[in-house]
Protein backbone atom coordinates (compact mmCIF):
# COMPACT_ATOMS: atom_id res chain seq x y z
CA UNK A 1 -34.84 -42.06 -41.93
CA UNK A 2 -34.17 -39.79 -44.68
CA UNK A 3 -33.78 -36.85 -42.14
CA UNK A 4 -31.86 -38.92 -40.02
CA UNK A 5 -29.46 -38.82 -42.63
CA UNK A 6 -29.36 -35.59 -43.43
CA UNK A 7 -28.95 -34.92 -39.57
CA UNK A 8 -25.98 -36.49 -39.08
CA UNK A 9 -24.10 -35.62 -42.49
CA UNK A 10 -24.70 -31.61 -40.94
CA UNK A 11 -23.35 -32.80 -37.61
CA UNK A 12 -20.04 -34.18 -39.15
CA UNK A 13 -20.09 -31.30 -41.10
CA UNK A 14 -19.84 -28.73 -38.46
CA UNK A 15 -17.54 -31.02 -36.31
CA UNK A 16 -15.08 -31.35 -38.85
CA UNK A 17 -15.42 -27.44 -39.43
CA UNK A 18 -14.58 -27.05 -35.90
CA UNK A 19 -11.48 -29.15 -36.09
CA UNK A 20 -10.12 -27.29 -38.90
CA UNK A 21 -10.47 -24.19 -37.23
CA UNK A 22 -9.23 -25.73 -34.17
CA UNK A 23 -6.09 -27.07 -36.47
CA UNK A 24 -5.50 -23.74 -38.03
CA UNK A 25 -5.22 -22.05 -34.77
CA UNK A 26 -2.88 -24.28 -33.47
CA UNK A 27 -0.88 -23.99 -36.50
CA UNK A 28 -0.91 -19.98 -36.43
CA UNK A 29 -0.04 -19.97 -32.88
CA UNK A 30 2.96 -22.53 -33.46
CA UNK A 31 4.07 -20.15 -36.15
CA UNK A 32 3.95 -17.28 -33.65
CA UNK A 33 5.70 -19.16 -30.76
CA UNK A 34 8.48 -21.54 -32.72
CA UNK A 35 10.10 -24.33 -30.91
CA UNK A 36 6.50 -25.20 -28.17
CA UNK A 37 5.49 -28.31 -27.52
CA UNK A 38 1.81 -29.25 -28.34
CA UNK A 39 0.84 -28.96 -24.61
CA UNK A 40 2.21 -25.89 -24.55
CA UNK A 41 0.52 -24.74 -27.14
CA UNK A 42 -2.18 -26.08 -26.12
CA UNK A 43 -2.03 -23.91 -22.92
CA UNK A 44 -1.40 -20.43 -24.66
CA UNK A 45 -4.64 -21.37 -26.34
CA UNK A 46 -6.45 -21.52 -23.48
CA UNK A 47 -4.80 -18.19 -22.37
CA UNK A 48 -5.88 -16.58 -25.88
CA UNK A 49 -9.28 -17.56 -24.99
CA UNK A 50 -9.45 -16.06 -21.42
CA UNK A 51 -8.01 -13.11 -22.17
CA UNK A 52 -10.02 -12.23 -25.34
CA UNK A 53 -13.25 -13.52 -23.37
CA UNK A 54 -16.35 -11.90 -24.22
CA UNK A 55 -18.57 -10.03 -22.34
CA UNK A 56 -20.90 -12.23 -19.67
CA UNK A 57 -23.19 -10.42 -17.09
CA UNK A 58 -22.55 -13.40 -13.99
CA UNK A 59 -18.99 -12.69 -14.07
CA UNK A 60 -19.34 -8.69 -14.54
CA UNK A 61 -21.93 -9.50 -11.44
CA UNK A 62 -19.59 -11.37 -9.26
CA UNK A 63 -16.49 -8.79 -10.45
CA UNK A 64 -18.55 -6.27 -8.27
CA UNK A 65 -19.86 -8.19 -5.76
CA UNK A 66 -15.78 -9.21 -5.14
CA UNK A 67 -14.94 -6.03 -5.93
CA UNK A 68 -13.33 -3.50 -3.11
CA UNK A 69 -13.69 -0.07 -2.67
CA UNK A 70 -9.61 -0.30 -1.30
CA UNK A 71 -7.44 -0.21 1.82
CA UNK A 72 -9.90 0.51 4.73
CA UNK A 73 -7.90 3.54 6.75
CA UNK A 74 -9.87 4.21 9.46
CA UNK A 75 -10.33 7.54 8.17
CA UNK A 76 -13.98 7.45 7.15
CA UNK A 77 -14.31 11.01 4.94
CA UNK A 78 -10.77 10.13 3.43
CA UNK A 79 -12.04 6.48 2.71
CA UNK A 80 -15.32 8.18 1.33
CA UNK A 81 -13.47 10.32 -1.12
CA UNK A 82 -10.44 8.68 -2.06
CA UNK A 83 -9.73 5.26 -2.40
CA UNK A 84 -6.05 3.95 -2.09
CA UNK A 85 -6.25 0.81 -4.57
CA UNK A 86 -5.55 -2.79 -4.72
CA UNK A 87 -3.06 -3.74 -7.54
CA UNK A 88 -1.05 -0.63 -7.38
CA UNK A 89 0.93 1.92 -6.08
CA UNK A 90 0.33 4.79 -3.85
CA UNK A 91 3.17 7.70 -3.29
CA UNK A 92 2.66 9.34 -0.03
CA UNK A 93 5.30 12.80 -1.14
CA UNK A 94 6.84 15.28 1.42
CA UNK A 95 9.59 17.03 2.15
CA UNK A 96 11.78 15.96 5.15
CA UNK A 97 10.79 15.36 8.15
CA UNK A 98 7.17 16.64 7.13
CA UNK A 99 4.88 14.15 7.74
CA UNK A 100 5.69 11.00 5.49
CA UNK A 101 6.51 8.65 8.33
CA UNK A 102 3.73 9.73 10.60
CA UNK A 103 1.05 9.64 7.90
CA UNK A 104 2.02 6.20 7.02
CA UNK A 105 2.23 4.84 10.65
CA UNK A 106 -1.15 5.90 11.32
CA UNK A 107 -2.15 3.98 7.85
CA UNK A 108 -0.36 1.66 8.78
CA UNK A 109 -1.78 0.90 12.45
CA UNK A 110 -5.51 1.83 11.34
CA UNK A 111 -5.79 -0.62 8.80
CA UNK A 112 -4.49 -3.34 10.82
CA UNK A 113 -7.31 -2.76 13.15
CA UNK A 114 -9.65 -2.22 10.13
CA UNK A 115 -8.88 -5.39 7.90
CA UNK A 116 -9.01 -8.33 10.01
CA UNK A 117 -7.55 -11.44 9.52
CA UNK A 118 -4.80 -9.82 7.09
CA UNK A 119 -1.48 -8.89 7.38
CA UNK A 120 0.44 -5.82 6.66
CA UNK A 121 4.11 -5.43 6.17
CA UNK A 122 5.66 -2.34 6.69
CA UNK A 123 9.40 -1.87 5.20
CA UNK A 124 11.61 0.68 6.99
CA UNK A 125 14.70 2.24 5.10
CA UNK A 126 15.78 4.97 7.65
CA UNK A 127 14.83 3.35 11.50
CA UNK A 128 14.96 0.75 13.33
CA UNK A 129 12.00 -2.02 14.42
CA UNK A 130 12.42 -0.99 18.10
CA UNK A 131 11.71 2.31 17.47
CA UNK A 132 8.65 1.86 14.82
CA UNK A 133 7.02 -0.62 17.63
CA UNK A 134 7.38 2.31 20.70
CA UNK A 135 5.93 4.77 18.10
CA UNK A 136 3.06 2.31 17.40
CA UNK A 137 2.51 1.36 20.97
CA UNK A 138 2.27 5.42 21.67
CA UNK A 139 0.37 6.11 18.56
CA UNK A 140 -2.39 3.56 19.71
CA UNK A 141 -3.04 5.00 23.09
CA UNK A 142 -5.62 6.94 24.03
CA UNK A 143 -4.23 9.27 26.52
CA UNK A 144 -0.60 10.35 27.65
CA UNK A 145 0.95 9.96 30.78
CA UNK A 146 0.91 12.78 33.45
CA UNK A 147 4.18 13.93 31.76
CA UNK A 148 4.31 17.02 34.81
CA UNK A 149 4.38 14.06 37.23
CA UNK A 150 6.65 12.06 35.47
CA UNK A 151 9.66 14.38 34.64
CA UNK A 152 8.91 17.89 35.71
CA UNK A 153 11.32 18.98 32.88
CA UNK A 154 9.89 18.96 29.60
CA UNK A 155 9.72 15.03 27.83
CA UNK A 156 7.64 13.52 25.44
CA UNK A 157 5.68 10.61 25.97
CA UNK A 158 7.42 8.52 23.72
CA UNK A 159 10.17 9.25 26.54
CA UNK A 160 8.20 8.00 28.79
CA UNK A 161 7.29 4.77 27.03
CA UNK A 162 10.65 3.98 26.47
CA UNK A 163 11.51 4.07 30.43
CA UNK A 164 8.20 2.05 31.36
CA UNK A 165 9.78 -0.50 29.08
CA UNK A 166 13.10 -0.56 30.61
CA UNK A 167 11.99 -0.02 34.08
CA UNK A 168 9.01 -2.34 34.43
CA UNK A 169 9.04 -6.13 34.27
CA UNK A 170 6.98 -7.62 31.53
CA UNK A 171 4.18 -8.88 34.05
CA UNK A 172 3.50 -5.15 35.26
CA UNK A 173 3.34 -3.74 31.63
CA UNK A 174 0.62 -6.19 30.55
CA UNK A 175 -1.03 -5.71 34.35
CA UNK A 176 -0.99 -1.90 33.72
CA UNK A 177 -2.13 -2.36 30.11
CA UNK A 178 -5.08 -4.42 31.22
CA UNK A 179 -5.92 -1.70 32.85
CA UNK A 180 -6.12 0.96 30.21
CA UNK A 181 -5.31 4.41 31.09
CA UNK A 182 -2.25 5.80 29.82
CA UNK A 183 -0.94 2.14 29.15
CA UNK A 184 -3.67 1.25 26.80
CA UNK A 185 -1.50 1.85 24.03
CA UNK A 186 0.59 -1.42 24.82
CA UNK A 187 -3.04 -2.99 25.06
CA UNK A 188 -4.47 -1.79 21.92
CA UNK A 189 -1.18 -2.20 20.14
CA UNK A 190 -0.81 -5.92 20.71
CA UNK A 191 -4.28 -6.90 19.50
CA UNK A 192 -2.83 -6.44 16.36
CA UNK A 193 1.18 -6.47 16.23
CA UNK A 194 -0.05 -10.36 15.21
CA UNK A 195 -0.36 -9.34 11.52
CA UNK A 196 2.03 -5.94 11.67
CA UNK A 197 5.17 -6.99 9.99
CA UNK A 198 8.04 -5.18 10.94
CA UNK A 199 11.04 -5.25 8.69
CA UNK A 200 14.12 -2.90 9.14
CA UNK A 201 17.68 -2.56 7.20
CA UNK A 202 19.12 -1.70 3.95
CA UNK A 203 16.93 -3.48 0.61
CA UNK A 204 17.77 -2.97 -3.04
CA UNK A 205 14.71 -3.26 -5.16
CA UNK A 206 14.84 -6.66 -6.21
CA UNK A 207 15.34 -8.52 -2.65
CA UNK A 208 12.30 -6.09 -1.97
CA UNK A 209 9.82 -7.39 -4.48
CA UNK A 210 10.95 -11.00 -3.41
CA UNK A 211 10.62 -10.05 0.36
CA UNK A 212 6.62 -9.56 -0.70
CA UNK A 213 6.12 -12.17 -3.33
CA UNK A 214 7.68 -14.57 -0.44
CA UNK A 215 5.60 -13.52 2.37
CA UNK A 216 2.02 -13.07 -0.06
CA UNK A 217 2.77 -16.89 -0.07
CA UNK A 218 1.06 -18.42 3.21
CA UNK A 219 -0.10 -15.14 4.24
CA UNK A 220 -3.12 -12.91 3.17
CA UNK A 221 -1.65 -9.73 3.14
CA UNK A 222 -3.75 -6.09 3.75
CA UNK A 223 -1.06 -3.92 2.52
CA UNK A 224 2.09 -2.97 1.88
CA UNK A 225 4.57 -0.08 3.27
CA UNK A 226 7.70 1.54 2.11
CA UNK A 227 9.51 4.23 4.01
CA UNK A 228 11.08 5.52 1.62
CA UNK A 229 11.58 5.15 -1.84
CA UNK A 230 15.18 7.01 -2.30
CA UNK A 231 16.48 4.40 0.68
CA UNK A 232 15.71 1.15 -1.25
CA UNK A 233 18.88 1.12 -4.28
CA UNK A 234 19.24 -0.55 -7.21
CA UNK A 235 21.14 -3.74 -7.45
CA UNK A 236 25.16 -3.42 -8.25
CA UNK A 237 25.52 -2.67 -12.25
CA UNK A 238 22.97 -0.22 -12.29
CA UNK A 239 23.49 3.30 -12.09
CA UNK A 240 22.21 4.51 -8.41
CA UNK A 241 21.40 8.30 -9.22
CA UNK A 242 18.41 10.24 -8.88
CA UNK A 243 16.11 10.94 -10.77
CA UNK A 244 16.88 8.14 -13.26
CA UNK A 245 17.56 5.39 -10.03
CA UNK A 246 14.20 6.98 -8.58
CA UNK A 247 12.71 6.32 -12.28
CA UNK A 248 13.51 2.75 -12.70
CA UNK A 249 12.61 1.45 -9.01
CA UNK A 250 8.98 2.81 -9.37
CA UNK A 251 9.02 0.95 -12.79
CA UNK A 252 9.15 -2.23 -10.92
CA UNK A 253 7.44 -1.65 -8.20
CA UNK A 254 4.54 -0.42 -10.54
CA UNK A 255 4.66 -3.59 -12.65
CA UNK A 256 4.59 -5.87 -9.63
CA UNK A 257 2.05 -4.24 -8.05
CA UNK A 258 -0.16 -4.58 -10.83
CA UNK A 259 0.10 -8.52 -10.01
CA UNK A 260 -0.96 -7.90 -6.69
CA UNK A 261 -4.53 -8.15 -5.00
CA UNK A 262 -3.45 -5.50 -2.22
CA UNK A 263 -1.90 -1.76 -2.36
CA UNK A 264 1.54 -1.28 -2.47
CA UNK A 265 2.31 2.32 -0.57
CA UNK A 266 5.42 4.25 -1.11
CA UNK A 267 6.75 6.96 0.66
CA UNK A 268 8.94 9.47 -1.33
CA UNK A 269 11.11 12.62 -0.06
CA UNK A 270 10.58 16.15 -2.87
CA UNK A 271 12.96 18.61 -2.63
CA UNK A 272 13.43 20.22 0.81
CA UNK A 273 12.43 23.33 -1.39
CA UNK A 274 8.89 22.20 -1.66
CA UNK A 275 6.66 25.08 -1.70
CA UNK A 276 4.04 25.02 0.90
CA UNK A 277 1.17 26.94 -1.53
CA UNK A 278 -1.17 27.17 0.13
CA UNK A 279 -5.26 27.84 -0.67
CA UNK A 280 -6.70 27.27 2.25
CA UNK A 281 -6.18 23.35 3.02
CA UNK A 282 -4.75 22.59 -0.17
CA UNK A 283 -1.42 23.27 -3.13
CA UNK A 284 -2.04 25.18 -6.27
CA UNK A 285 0.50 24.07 -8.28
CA UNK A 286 2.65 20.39 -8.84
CA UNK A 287 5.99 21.22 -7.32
CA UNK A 288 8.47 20.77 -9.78
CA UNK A 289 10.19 17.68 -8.24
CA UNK A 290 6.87 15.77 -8.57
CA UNK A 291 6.46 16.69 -12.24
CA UNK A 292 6.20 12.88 -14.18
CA UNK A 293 5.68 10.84 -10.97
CA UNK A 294 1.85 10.40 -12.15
CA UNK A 295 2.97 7.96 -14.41
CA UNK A 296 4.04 5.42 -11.80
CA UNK A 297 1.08 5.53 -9.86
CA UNK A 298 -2.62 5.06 -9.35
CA UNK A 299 -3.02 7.85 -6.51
CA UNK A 300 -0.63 10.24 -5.14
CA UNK A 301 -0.76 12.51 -1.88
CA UNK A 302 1.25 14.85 -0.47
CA UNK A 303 1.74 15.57 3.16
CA UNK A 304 2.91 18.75 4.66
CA UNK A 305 2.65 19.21 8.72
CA UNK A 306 2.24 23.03 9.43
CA UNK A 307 4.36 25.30 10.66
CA UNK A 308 3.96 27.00 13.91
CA UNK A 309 0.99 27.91 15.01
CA UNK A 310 -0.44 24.99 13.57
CA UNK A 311 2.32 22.53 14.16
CA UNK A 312 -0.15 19.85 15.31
CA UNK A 313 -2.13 19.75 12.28
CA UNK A 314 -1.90 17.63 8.98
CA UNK A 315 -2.67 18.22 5.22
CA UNK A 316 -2.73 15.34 2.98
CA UNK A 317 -3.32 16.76 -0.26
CA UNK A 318 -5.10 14.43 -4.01
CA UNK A 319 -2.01 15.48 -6.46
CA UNK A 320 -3.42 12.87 -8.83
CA UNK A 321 -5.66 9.91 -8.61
CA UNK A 322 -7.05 7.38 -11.11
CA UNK A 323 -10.71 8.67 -10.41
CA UNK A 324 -9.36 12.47 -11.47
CA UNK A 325 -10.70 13.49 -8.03
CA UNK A 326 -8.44 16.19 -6.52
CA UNK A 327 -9.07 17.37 -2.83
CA UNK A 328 -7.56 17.63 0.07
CA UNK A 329 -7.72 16.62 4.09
CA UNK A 330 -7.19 18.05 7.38
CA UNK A 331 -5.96 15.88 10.36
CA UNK A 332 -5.14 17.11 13.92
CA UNK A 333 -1.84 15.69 15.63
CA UNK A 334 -2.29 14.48 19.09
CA UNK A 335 0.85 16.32 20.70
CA UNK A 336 1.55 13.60 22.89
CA UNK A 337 0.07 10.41 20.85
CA UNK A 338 0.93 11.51 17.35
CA UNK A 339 -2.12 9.79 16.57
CA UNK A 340 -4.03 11.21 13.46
CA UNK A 341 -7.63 12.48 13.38
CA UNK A 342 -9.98 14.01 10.49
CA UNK A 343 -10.69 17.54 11.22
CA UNK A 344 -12.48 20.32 9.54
């Protein structure tokens, strides 16, 4: 009986240690956040004790078992050796007209086909939807048209896409699609234009971040797009100048990204003076105009398309990555397609 006793005079004890402890807490943490209601408090509490929770080897197992390895691009030594990640930003960096666009449609489209059952949104600061859906459709073929027998002067057959569309009734397109041939890119293009998201026009940065926190909502989304950084501005009151506009909109986009569960991907012109050094596949040196972007993001490339004679090849070069792993890849332009494929 004795022990009994004894028994439950410890237990009391240690309860009524616990509720002092529990009581000074919530004391110390109304100090630190004046003016909180007691529910509220007792929620930061709860938050305290999540984010300072200790180390436990089922939820270390089921962070790697959820884990991802990143965006799935189709591009199996890229995906091998480089990852672009979930929760942050990638900057896809060229000069003009060098590659950024193409490089990123071919992302774009590959991933789509890659990642089922989520979406992908792809915002466009220089184009318009029309013509980002005929480069898709042509990009996701598998062979041209007989461009001799279509125009005997010299087209493209992105020209010839565009008068299929205007010269052809819908029926016929999806009849000649079903077929495969030179229209399979129509076919191949609409087994996924489901969950490609399309979205032209001028955005400053803010209406952008809403544009994806609104549309993460009811949808699972793959990834995200931008093409380009310098055409997204700042809203009115800020000052709109590079570098320091350039500086502040990758500040946000950073910090939301770092919210997200999928990769945000930026596109973002150099200087038209960027140095093509070259050692064999690969730069030697940062360019100047890229100095401090490393900061702002998880994994950087750049893309350069070769000048003649090699005008239909591709280098995406590792400037920086949060793995440290530098390298760089070789992909061949179809001529006609503009389709992307890993070479050498």
């Amino acid at each position: 009986m004795g022990d009994q006793k004894r028994e439950g005079h410890e237990t009391t004890r240690i309860m009524g240690e616990g509720s002092e402890r529990k009581n000074f807490q919530t004391q110390r943490l109304k100090t630190m956040f004046p003016g909180k209601t007691d529910a509220e408090i007792v929620r930061i509490n709860r938050r305290f004790l999540q984010d300072a929770e200790p180390f436990s080897l089922s939820n270390l197992k089921e962070a790697m078992t959820t884990d991802t390895d990143g965006l799935s691009t189709g591009f199996e030594k890229f995906d091998a050796d480089v990852s672009i990640p979930e929760g942050a930003l990638t900057l896809v960096c060229g000069g003009a007209k060098r590659g950024k666009t193409l490089f990123m449609l071919n992302l774009l489209y590959n991933a789509a086909r890659a990642v089922r059952g989520k979406h992908m949104l792809y915002y466009t600061c220089e184009t318009t939807r029309p013509a980002l859906e005929l480069k898709l459709i042509n990009l996701a073929g598998t062979k041209p048209f007989d461009l001799d027998a279509e125009n005997p002067r010299p087209s493209s057959n992105l020209a010839c896409w565009k008068r299929k569309l205007t010269s052809l009734t819908e029926a016929e397109l999806l009849k000649f699609a079903a077929a495969e041939g030179a229209y399979a890119g129509l076919k191949n293009f609409m087994e996924v234009a489901g969950r490609i998201h399309l979205v032209d026009g001028p955005y400053d940065v803010s209406r952008l971040i809403e544009s994806i926190r609104l549309f993460s909502g009811p949808f699972r989304v793959g990834a995200v797009f931008i093409d380009f950084l310098q055409g997204v501005s700042l809203e009115e009151g800020y000052a709109d100048s590079a570098p320091a506009a350039d500086v502040e909109k990758l500040n946000r986009l950073r910090r939301f990204a770092a919210g997200c569960d999928f990769p945000i991907v930026v596109a973002t012109q150099i200087s038209p003076a960027f140095p093509l050094h070259l050692e064999e596949d690969g730069w030697r040196d940062w360019p100047a105009s890229l100095e401090g972007l490393q900061h702002f993001a998880d994994l950087i490339l750049a893309v350069q398309r070769l000048p003649h004679p090699d005008e239909n090849v591709l280098i995406a070069r590792v400037l920086a990555s949060r793995i440290g792993h530098e390298t760089s890849f070789r992909f061949a332009i179809d001529p006609h397609l503009f389709n992307l494929s890993e070479s050498g």
